[in-house]
N, C-alpha and C. Protein backbone atom coordinates (compact mmCIF):
# COMPACT_ATOMS: atom_id res chain seq x y z
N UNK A 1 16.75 -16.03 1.05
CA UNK A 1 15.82 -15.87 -0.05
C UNK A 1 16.61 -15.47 -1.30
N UNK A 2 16.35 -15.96 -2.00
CA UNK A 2 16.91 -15.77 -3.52
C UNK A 2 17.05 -14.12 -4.09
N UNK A 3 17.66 -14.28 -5.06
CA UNK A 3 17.62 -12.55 -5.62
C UNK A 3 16.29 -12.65 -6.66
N UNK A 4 16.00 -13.54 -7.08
CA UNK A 4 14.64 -13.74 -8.16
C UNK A 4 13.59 -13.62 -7.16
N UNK A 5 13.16 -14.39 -6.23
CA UNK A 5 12.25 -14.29 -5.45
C UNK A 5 12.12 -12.59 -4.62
N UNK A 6 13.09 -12.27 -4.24
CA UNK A 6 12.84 -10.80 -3.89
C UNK A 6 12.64 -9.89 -4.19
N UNK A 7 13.10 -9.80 -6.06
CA UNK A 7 12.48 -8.95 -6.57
C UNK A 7 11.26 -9.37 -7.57
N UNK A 8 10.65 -10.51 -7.46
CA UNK A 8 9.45 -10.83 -7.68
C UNK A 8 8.59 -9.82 -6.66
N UNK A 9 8.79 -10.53 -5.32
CA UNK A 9 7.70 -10.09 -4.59
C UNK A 9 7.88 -8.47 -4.24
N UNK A 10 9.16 -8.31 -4.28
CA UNK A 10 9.32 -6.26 -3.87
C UNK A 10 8.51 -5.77 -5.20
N UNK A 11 8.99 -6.03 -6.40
CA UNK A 11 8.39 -5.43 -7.80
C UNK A 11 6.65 -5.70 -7.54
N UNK A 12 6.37 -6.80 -6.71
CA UNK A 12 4.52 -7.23 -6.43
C UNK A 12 4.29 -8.12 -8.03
N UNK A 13 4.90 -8.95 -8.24
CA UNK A 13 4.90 -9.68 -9.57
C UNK A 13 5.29 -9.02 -11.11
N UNK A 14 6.40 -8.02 -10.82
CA UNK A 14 6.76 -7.62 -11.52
C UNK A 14 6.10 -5.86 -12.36
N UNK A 15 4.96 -5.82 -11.21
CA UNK A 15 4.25 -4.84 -12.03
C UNK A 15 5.33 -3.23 -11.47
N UNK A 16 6.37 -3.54 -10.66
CA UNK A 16 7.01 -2.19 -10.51
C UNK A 16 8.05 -1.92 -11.54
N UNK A 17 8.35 -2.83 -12.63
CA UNK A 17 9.09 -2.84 -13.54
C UNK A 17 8.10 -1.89 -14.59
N UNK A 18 7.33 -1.72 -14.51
CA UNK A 18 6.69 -1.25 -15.38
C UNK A 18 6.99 0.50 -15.81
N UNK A 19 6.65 0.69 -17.07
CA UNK A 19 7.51 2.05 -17.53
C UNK A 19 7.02 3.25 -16.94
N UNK A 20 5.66 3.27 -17.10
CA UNK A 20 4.99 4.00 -16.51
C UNK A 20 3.51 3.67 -15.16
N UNK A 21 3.97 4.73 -14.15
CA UNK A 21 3.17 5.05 -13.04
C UNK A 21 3.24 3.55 -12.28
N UNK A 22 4.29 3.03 -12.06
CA UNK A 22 4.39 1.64 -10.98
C UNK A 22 3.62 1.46 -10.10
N UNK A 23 4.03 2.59 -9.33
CA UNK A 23 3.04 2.57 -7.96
C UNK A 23 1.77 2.64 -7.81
N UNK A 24 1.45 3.67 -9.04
CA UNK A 24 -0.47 3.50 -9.11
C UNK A 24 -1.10 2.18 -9.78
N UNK A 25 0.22 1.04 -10.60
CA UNK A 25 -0.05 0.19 -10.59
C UNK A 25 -0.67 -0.72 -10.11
N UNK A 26 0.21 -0.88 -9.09
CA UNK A 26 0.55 -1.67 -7.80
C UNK A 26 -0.69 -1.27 -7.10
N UNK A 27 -0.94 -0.28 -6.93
CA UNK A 27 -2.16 0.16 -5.78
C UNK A 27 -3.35 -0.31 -6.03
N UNK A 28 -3.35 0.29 -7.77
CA UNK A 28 -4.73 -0.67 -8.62
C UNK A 28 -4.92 -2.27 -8.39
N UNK A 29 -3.76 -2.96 -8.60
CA UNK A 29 -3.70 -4.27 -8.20
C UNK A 29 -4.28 -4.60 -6.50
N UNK A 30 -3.34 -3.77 -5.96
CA UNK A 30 -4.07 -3.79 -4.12
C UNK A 30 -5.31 -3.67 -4.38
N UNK A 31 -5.91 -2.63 -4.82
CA UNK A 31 -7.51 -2.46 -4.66
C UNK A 31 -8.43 -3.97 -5.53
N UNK A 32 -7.96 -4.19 -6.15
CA UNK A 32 -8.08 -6.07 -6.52
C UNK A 32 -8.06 -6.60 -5.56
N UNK A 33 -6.95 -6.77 -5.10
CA UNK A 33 -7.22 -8.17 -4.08
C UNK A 33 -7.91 -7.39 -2.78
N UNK A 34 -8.23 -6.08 -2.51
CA UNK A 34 -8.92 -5.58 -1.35
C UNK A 34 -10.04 -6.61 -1.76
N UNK A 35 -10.58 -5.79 -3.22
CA UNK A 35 -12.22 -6.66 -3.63
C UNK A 35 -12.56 -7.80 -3.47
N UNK A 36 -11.50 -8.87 -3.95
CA UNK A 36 -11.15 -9.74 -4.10
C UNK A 36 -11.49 -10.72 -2.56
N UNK A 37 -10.59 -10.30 -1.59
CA UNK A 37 -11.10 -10.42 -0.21
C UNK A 37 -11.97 -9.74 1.18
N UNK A 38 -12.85 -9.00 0.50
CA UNK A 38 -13.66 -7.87 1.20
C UNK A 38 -14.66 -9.17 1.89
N UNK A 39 -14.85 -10.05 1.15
CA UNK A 39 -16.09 -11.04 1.61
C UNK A 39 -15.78 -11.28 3.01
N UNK A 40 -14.58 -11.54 3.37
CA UNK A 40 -14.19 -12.55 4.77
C UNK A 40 -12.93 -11.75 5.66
N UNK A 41 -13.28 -11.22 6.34
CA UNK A 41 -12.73 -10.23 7.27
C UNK A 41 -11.55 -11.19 7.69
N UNK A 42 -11.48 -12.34 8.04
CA UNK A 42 -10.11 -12.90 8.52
C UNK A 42 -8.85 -13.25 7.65
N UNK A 43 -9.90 -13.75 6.55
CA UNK A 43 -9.10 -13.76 5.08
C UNK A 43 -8.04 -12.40 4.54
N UNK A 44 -9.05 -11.20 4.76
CA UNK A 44 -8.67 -10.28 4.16
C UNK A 44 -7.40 -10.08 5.39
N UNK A 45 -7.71 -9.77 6.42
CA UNK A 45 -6.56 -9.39 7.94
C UNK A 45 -4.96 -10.54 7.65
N UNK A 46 -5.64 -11.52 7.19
CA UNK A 46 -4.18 -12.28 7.25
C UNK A 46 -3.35 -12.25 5.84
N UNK A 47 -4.20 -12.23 4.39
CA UNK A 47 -4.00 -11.69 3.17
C UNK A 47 -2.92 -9.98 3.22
N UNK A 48 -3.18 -9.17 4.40
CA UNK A 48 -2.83 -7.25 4.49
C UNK A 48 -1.58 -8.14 5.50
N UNK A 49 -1.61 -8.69 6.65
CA UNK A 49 -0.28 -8.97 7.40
C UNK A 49 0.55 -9.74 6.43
N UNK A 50 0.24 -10.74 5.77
CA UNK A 50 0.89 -11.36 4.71
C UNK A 50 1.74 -10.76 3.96
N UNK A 51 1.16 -9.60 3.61
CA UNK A 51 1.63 -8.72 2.34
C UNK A 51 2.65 -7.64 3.12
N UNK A 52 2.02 -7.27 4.34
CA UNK A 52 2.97 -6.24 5.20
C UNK A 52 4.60 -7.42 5.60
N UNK A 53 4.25 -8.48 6.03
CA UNK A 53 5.49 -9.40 6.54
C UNK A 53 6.29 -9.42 5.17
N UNK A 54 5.88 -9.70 4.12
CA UNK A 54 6.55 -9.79 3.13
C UNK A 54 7.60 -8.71 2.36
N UNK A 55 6.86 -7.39 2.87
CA UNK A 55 7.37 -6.27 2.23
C UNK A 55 8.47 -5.80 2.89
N UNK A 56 8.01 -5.89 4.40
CA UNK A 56 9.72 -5.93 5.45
C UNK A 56 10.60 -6.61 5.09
N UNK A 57 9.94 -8.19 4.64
CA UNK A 57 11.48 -8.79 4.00
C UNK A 57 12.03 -8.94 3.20
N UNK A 58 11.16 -8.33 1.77
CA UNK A 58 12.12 -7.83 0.82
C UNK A 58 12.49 -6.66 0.66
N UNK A 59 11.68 -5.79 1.00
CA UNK A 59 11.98 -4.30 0.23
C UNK A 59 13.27 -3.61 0.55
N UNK A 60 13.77 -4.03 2.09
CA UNK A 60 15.08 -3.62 2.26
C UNK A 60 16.20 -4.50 1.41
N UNK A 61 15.80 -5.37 0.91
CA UNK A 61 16.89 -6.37 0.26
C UNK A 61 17.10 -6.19 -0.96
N UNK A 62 15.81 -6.04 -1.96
CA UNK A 62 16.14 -4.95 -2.71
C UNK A 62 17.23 -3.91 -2.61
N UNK A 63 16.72 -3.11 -2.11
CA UNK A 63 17.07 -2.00 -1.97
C UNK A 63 18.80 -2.09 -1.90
N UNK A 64 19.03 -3.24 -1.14
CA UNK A 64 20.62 -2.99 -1.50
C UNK A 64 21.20 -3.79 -2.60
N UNK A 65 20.33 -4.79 -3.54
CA UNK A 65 20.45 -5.36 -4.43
C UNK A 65 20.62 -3.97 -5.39
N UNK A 66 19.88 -3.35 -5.59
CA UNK A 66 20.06 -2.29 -6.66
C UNK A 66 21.17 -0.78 -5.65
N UNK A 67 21.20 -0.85 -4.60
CA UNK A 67 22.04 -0.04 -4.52
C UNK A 67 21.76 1.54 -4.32
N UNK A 68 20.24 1.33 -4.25
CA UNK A 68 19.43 2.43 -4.34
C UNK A 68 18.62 2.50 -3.35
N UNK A 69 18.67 3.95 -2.41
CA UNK A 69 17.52 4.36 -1.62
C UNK A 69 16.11 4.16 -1.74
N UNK A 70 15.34 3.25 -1.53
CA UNK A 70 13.61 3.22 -1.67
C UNK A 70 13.69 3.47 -3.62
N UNK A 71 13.81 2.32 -4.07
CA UNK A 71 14.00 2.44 -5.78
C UNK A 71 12.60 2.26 -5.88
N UNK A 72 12.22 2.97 -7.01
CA UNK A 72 10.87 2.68 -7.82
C UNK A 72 10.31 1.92 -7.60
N UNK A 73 11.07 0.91 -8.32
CA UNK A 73 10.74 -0.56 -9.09
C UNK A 73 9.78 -1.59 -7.80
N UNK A 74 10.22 -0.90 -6.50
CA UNK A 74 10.13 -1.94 -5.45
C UNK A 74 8.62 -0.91 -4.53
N UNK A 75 7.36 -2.45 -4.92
CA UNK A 75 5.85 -1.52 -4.76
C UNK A 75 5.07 -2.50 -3.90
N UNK A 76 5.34 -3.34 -3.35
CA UNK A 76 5.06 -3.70 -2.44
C UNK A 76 4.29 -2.88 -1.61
N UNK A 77 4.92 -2.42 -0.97
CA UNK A 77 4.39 -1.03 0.00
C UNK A 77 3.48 -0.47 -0.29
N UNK A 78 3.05 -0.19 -1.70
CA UNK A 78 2.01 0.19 -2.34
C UNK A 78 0.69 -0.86 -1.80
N UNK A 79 1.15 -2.13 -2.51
CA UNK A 79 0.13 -2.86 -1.95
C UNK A 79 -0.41 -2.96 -0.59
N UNK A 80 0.66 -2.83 0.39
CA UNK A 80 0.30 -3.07 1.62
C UNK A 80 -0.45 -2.13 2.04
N UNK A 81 -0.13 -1.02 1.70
CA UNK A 81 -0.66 0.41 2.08
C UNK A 81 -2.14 0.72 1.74
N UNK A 82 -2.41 0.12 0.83
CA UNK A 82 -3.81 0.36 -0.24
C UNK A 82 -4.96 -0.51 0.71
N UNK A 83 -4.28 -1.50 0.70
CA UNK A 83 -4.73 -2.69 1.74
C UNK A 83 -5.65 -2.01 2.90
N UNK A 84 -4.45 -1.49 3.81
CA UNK A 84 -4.94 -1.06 5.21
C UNK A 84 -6.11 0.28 4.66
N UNK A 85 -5.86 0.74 3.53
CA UNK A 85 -6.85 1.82 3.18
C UNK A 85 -8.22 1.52 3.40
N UNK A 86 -8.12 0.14 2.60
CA UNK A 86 -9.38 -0.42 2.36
C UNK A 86 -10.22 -1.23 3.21
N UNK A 87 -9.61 -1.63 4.31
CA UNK A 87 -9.95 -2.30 5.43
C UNK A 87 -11.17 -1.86 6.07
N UNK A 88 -12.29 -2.92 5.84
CA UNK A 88 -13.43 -2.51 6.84
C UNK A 88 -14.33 -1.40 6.28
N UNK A 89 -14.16 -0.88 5.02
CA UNK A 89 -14.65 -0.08 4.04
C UNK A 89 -15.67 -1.00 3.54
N UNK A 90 -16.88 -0.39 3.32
CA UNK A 90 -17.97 -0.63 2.15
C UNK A 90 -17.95 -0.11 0.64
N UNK A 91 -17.32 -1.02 0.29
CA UNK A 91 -16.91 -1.26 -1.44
C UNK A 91 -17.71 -1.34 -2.44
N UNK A 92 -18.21 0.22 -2.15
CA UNK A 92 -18.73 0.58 -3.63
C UNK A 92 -18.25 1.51 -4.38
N UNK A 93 -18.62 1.33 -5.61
CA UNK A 93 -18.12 2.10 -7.13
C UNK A 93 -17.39 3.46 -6.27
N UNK A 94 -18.25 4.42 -5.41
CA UNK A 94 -17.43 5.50 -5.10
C UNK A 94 -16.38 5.87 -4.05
N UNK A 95 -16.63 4.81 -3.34
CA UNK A 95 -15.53 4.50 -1.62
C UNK A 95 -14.43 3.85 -2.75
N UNK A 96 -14.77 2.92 -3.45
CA UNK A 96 -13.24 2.54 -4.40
C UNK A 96 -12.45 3.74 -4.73
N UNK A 97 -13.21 4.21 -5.44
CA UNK A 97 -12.98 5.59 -6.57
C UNK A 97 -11.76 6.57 -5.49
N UNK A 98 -12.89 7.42 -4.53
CA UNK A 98 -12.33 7.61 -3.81
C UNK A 98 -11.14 7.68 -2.74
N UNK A 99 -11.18 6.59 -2.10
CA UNK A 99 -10.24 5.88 -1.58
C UNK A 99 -8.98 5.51 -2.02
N UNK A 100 -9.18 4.71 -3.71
CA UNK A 100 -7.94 4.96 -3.93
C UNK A 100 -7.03 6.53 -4.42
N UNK A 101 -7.83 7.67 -5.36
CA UNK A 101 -7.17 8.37 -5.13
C UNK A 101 -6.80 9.28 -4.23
N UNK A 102 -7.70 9.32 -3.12
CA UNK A 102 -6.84 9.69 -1.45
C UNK A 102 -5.86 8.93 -1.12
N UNK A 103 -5.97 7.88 -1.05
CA UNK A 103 -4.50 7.09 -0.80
C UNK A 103 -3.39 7.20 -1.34
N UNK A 104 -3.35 7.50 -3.11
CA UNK A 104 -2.31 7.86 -3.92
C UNK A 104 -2.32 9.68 -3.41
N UNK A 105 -2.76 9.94 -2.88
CA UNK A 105 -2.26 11.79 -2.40
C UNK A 105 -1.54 11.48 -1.43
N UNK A 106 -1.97 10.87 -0.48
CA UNK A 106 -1.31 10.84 0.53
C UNK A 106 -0.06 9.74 0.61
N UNK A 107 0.22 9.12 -0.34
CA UNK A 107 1.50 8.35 -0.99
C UNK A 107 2.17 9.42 -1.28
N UNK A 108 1.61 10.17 -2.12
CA UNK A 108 2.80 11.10 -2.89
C UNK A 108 3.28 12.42 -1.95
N UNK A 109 2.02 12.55 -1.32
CA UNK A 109 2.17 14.08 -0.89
C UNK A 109 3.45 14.02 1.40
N UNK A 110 2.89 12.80 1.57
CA UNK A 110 3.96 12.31 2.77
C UNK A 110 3.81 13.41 3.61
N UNK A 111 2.51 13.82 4.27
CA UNK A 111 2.47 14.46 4.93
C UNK A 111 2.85 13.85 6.59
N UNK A 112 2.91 14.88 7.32
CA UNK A 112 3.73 14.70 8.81
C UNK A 112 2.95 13.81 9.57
N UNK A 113 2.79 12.38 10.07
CA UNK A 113 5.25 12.24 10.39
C UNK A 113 5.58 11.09 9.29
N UNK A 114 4.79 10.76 8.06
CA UNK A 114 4.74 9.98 7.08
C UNK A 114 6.01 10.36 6.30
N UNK A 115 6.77 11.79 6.58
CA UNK A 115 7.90 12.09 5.91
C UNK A 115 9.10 11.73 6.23
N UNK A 116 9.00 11.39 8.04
CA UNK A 116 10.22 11.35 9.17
C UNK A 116 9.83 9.49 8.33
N UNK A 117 9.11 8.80 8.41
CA UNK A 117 9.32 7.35 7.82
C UNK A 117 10.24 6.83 7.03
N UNK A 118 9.67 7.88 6.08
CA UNK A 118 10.78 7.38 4.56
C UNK A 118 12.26 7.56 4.88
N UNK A 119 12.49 8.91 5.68
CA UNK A 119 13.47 9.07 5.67
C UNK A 119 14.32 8.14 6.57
N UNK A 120 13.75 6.77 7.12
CA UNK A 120 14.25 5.74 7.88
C UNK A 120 14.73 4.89 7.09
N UNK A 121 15.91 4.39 7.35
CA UNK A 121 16.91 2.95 6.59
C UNK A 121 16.22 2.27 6.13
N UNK A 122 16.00 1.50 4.53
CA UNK A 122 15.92 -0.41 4.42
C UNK A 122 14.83 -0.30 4.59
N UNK A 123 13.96 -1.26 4.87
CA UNK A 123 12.68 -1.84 4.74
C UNK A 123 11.55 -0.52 5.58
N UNK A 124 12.26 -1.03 6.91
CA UNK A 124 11.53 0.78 7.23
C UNK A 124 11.16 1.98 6.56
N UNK A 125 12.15 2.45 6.26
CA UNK A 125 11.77 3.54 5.28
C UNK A 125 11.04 3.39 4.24
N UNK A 126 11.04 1.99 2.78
CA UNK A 126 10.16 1.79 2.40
C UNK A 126 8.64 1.38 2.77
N UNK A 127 8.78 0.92 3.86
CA UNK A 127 7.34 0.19 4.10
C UNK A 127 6.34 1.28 4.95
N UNK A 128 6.95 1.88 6.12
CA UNK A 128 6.22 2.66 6.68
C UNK A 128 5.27 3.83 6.26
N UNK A 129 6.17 4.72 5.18
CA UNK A 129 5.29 5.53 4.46
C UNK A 129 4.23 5.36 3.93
N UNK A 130 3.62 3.95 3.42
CA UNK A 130 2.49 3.97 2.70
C UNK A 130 1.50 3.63 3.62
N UNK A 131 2.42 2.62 4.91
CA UNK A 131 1.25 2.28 5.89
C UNK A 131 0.70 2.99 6.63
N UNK A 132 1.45 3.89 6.79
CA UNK A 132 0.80 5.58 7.66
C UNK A 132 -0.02 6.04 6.56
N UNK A 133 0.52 5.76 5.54
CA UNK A 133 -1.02 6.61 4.12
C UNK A 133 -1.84 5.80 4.13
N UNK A 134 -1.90 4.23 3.99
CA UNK A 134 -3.23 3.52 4.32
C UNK A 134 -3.72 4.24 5.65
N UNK A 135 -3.17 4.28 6.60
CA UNK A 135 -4.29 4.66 7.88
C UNK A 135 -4.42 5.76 7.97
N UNK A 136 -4.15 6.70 7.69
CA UNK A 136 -4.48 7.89 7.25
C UNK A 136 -5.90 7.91 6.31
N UNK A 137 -5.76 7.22 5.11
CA UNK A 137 -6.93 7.06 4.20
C UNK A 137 -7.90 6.16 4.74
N UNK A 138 -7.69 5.29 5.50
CA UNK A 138 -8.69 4.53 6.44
C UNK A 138 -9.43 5.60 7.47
N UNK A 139 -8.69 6.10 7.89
CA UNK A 139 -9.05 7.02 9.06
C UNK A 139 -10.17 8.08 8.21
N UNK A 140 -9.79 8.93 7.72
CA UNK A 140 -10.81 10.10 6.41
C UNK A 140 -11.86 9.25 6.13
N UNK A 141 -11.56 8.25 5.34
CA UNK A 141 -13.20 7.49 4.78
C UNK A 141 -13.63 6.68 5.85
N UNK A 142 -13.36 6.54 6.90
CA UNK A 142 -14.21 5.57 7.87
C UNK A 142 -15.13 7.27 8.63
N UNK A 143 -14.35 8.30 9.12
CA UNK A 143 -15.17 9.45 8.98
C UNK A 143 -16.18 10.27 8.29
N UNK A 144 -15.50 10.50 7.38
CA UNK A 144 -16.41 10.68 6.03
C UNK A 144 -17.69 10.22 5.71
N UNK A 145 -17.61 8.65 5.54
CA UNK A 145 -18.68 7.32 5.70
C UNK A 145 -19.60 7.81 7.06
N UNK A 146 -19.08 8.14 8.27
CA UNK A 146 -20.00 8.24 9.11
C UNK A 146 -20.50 9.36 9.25
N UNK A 147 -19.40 10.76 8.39
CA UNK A 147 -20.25 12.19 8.48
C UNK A 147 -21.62 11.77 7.46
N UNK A 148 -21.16 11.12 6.90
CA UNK A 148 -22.46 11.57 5.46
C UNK A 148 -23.37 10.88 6.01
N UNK A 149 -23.28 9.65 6.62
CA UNK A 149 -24.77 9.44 7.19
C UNK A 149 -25.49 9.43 8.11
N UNK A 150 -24.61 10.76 8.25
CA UNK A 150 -25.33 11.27 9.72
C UNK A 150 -26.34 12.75 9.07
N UNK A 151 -25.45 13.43 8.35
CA UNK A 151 -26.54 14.14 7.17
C UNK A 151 -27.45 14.04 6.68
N UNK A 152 -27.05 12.50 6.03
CA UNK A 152 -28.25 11.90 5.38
C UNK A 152 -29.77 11.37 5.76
């Protein structure tokens, strides 16, 4: 694969180049194409593996293209991660809302064993952390969703 093509798709079309907040970029964009494919459950499942296969095969390549441990610039992971957040969620105004900024906490904050991830080589280390924060944030709002209407 090319060096243009890899950091096309690691950057997620360039939006990790961006000056400020990349990753919440990137996530915003994920929560797009979540919406985007919420209609068709097979669509959306092969659209999130798509994006996960892709991120294994650039993000470590990156990564030694620039020479740098898990660099910024490279948000992929973001997307993928946001993805699995959103999976199987009922997408309204406040499960969006929500959802994505639980997902960006648990991006940033890398709680246990989401910490032992990162700290893994190359594509691993980039990719795993966010996908343990998507299912993590999948996991809370698929609960959540069922505490409240059981209250309700």
């Amino acid at each position: 694969m090319s060096k243009e093509i890899i950091k096309l798709l690691s950057t997620f079309f360039y939006l990790g180049n961006m000056p400020v907040a990349p990753g919440t970029l990137a996530s915003f964009a994920g929560m797009l194409l979540a919406i985007t494919f919420s209609s068709s459950t097979p669509i959306y499942i092969i659209a999130t593996l798509g994006v996960i296969f892709l991120g294994f095969q650039v993000s470590g390549q990156m990564e030694k293209i620039l020479k740098k441990k898990d660099p910024s610039c490279v948000v992929i992971d973001e997307v993928a991660g946001i993805l699995i957040a959103f999976f199987a969620l009922p997408l309204s105004p406040a499960i969006l809302i929500v959802t994505f900024f639980l997902f960006r906490a648990f991006d940033m904050f890398k709680i246990y064993p989401v910490n032992k991830f990162e700290a893994m080589e190359g594509s691993t280390g980039i990719m795993m952390d966010d996908l343990v924060a998507g299912v993590y944030t999948n996991l809370v709002m698929q609960l959540a969703i069922r505490w409240t209407h059981l209250i309700s």
